[in-house]
C-alpha atoms as a PDB file:
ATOM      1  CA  UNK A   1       5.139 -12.932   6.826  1.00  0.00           C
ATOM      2  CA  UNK A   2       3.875 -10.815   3.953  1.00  0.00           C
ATOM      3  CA  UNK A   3       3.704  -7.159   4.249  1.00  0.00           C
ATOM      4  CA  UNK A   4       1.043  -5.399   1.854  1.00  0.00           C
ATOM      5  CA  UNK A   5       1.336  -1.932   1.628  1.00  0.00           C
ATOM      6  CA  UNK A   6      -1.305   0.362   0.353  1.00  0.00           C
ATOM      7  CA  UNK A   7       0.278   3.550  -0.777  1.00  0.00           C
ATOM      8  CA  UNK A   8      -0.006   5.643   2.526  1.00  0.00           C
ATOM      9  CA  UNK A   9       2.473   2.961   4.239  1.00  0.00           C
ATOM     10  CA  UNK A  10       4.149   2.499   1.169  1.00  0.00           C
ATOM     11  CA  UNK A  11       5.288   5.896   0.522  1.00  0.00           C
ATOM     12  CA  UNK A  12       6.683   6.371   4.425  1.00  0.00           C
ATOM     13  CA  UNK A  13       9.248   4.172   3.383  1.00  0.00           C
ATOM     14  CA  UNK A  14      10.704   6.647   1.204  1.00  0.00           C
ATOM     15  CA  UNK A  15       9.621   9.980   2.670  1.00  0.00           C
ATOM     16  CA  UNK A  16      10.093  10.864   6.660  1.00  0.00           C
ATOM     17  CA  UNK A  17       6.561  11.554   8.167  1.00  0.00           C
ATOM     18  CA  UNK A  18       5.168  10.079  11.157  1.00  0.00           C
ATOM     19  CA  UNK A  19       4.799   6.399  10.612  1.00  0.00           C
ATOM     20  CA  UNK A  20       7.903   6.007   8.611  1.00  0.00           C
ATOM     21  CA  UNK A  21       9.867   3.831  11.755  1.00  0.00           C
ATOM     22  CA  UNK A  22       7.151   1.829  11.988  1.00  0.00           C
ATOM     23  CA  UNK A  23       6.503   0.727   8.426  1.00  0.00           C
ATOM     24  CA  UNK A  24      10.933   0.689   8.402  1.00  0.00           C
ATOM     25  CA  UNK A  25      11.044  -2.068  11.011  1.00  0.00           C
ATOM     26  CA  UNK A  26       8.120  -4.079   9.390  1.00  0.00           C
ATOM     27  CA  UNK A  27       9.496  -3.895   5.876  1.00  0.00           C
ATOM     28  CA  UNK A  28      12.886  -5.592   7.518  1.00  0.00           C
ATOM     29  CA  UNK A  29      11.147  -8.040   9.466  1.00  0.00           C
ATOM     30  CA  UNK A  30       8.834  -9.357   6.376  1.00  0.00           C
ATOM     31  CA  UNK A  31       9.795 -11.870   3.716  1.00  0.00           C
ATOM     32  CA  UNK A  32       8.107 -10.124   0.795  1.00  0.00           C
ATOM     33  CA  UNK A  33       6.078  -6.807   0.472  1.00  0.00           C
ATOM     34  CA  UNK A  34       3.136  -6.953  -1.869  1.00  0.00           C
ATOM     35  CA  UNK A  35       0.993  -3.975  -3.105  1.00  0.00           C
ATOM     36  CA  UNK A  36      -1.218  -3.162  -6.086  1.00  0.00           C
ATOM     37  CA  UNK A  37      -0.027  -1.996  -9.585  1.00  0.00           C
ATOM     38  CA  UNK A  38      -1.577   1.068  -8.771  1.00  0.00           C
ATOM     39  CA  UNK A  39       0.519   1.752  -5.656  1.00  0.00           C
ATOM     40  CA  UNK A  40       3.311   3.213  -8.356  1.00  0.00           C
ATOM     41  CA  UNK A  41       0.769   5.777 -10.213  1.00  0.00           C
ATOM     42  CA  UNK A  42       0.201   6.807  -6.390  1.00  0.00           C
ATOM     43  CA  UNK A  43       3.547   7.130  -4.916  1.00  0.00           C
ATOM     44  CA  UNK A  44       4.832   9.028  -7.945  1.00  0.00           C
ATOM     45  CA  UNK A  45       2.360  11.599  -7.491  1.00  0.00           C
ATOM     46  CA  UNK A  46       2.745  12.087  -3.730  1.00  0.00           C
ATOM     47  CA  UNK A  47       6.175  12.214  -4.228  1.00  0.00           C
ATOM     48  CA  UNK A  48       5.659  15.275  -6.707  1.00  0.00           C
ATOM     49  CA  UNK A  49       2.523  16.855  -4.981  1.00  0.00           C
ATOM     50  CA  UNK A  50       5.847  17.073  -1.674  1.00  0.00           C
ATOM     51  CA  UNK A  51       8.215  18.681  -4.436  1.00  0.00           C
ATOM     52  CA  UNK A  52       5.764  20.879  -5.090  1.00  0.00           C
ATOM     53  CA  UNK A  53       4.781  21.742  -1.531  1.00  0.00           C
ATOM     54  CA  UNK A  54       8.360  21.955  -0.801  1.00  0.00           C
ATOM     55  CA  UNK A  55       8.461  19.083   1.304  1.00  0.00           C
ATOM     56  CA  UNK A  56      11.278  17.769  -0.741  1.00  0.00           C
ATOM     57  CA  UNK A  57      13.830  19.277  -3.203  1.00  0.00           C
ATOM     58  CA  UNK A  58      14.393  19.015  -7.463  1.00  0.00           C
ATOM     59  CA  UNK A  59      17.402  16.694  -5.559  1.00  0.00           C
ATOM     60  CA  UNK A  60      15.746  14.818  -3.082  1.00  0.00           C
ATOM     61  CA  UNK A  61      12.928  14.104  -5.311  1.00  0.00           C
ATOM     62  CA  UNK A  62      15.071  12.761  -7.968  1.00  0.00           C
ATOM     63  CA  UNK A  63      16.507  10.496  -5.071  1.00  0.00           C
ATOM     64  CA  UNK A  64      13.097   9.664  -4.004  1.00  0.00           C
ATOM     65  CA  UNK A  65      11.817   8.442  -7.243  1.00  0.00           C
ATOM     66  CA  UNK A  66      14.867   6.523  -8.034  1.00  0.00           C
ATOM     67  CA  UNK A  67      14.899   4.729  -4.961  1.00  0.00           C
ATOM     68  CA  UNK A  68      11.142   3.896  -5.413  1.00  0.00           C
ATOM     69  CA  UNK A  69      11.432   2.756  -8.568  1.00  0.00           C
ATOM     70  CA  UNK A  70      14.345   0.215  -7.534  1.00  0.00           C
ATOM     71  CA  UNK A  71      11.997  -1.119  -5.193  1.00  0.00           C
ATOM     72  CA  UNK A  72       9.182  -1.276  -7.080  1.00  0.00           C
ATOM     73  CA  UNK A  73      10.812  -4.019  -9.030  1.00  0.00           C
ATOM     74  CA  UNK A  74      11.078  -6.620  -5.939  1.00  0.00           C
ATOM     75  CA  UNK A  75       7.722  -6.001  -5.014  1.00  0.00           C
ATOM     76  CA  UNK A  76       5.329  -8.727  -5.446  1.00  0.00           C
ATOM     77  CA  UNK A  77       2.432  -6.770  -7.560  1.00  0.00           C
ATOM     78  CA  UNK A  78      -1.049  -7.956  -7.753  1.00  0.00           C
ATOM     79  CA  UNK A  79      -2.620  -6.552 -11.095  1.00  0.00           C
ATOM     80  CA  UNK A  80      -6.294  -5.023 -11.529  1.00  0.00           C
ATOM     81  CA  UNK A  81      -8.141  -7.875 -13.473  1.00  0.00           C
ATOM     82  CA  UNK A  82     -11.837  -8.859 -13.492  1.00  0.00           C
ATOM     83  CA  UNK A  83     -11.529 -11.138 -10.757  1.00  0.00           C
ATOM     84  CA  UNK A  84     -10.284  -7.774  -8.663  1.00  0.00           C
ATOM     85  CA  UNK A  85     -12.999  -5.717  -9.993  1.00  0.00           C
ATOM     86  CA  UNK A  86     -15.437  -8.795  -8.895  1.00  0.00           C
ATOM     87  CA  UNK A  87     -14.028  -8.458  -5.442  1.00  0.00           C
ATOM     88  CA  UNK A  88     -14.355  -4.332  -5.274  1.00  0.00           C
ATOM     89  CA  UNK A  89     -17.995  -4.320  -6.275  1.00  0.00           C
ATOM     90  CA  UNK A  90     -18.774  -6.289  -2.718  1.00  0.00           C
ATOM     91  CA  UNK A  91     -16.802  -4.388  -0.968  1.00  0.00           C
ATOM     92  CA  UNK A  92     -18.513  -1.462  -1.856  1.00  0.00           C
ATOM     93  CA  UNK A  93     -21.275  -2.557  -1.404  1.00  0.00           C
ATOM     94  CA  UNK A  94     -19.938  -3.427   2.639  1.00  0.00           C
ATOM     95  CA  UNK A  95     -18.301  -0.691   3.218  1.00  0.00           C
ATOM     96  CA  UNK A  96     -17.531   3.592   2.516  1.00  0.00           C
ATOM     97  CA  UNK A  97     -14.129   3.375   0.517  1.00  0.00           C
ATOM     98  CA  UNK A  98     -13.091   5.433  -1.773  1.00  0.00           C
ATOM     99  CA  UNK A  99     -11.820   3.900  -4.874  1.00  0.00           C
ATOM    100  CA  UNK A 100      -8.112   3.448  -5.031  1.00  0.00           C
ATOM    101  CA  UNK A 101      -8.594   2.071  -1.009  1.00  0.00           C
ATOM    102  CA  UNK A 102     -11.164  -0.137  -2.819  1.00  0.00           C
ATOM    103  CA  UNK A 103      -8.186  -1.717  -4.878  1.00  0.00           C
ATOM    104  CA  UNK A 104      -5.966  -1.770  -1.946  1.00  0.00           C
ATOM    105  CA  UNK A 105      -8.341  -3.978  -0.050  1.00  0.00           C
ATOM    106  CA  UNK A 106      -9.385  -5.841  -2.573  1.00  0.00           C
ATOM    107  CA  UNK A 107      -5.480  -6.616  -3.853  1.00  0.00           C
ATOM    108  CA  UNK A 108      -4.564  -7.540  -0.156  1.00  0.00           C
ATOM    109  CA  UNK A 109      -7.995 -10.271   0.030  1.00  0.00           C
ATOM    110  CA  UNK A 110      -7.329 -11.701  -3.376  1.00  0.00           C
ATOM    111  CA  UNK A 111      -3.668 -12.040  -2.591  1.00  0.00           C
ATOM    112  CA  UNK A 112      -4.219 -13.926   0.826  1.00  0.00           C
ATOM    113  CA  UNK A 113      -6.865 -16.048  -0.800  1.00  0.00           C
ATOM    114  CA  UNK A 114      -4.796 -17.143  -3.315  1.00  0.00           C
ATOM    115  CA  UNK A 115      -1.533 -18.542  -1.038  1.00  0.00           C
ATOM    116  CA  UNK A 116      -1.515 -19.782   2.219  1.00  0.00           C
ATOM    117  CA  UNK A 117       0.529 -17.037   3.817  1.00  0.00           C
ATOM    118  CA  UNK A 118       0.501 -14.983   6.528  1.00  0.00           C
ATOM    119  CA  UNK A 119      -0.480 -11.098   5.591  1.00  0.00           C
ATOM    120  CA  UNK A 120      -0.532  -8.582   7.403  1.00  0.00           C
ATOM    121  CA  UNK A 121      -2.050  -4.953   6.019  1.00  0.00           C
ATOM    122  CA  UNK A 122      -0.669  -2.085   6.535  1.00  0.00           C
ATOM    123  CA  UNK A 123      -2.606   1.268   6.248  1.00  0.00           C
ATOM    124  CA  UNK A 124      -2.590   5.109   7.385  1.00  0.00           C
ATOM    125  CA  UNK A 125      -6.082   5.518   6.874  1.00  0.00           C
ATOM    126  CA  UNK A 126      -8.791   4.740  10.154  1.00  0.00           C
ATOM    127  CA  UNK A 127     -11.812   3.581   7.560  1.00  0.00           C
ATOM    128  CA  UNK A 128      -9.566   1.197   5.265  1.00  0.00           C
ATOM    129  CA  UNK A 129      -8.397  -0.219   8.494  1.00  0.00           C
ATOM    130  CA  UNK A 130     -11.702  -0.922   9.761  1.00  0.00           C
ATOM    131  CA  UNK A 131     -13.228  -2.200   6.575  1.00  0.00           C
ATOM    132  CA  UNK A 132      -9.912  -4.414   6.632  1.00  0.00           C
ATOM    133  CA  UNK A 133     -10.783  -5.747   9.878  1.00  0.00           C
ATOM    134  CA  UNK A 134     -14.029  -6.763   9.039  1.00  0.00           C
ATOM    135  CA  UNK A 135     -13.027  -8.246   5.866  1.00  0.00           C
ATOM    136  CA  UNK A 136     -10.680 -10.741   8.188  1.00  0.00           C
ATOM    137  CA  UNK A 137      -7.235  -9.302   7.679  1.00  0.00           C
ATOM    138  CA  UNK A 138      -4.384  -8.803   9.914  1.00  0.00           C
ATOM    139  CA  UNK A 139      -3.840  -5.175  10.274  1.00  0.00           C
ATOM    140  CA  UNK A 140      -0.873  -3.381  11.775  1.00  0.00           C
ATOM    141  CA  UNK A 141      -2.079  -0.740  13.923  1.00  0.00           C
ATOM    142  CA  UNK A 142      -0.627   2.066  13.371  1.00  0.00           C
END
């Protein structure tokens, strides 16, 4: 299985909030975690809107980010192209998203359509889940 990860499961991975054992045990029990290229613009600035917060420290945002980055690398990426933007459009036109979840969802359908694998999506947020649904993917319930 393939585990995308739009940036509010993503991000549990590397900071402790509810969700975070949940998206651990999935990210060991997948072969491969995809996301979009934008996933890293998004993670870097939760991670620093929680330093500034005081959620995390100068030390263990350093660690954070490090860690994150590491990752990033292994992660199969799917890039924001035409085709992508093609894909957005209808969804918007389906469904209330805001415009990074727009990516997200449209990433996660492009991705599936283009191997046969088996995806699951994995999302914090109750309206990309449902628009997720109705688009056809798997979604872990959160």
């Amino acid at each position: 299985m393939i585990l995308y990860c739009d940036t509010s499961a993503l991000i549990k991975r590397y900071v402790e909030e509810k969700g975070t054992e949940r998206v651990d045990a999935l990210w060991e029990d997948c072969q491969g975690i995809s996301t979009s290229v934008v996933a890293f613009a998004e993670a870097i600035s939760a991670f620093s809107r929680k330093l500034r917060e005081g959620i995390l420290s100068r030390k263990e945002y350093t660690k954070t980010v490090r860690k994150f980055r590491d990752d990033y690398e292994h992660l199969i990426l799917v890039p924001v192209d035409n085709n992508l933007n093609s894909v957005m459009e209808n969804l918007f036109n389906r469904h209330s998203l805001r415009g990074f979840d727009a990516i997200h969802l449209a990433s996660a359908l492009v991705f599936t359509n283009s191997k046969e694998i088996d995806l699951f999506f994995a999302c914090f947020d109750h309206i990309l889940n449902e628009a997720a649904i109705k688009e056809g993917l798997k979604v872990i319930h959160n």
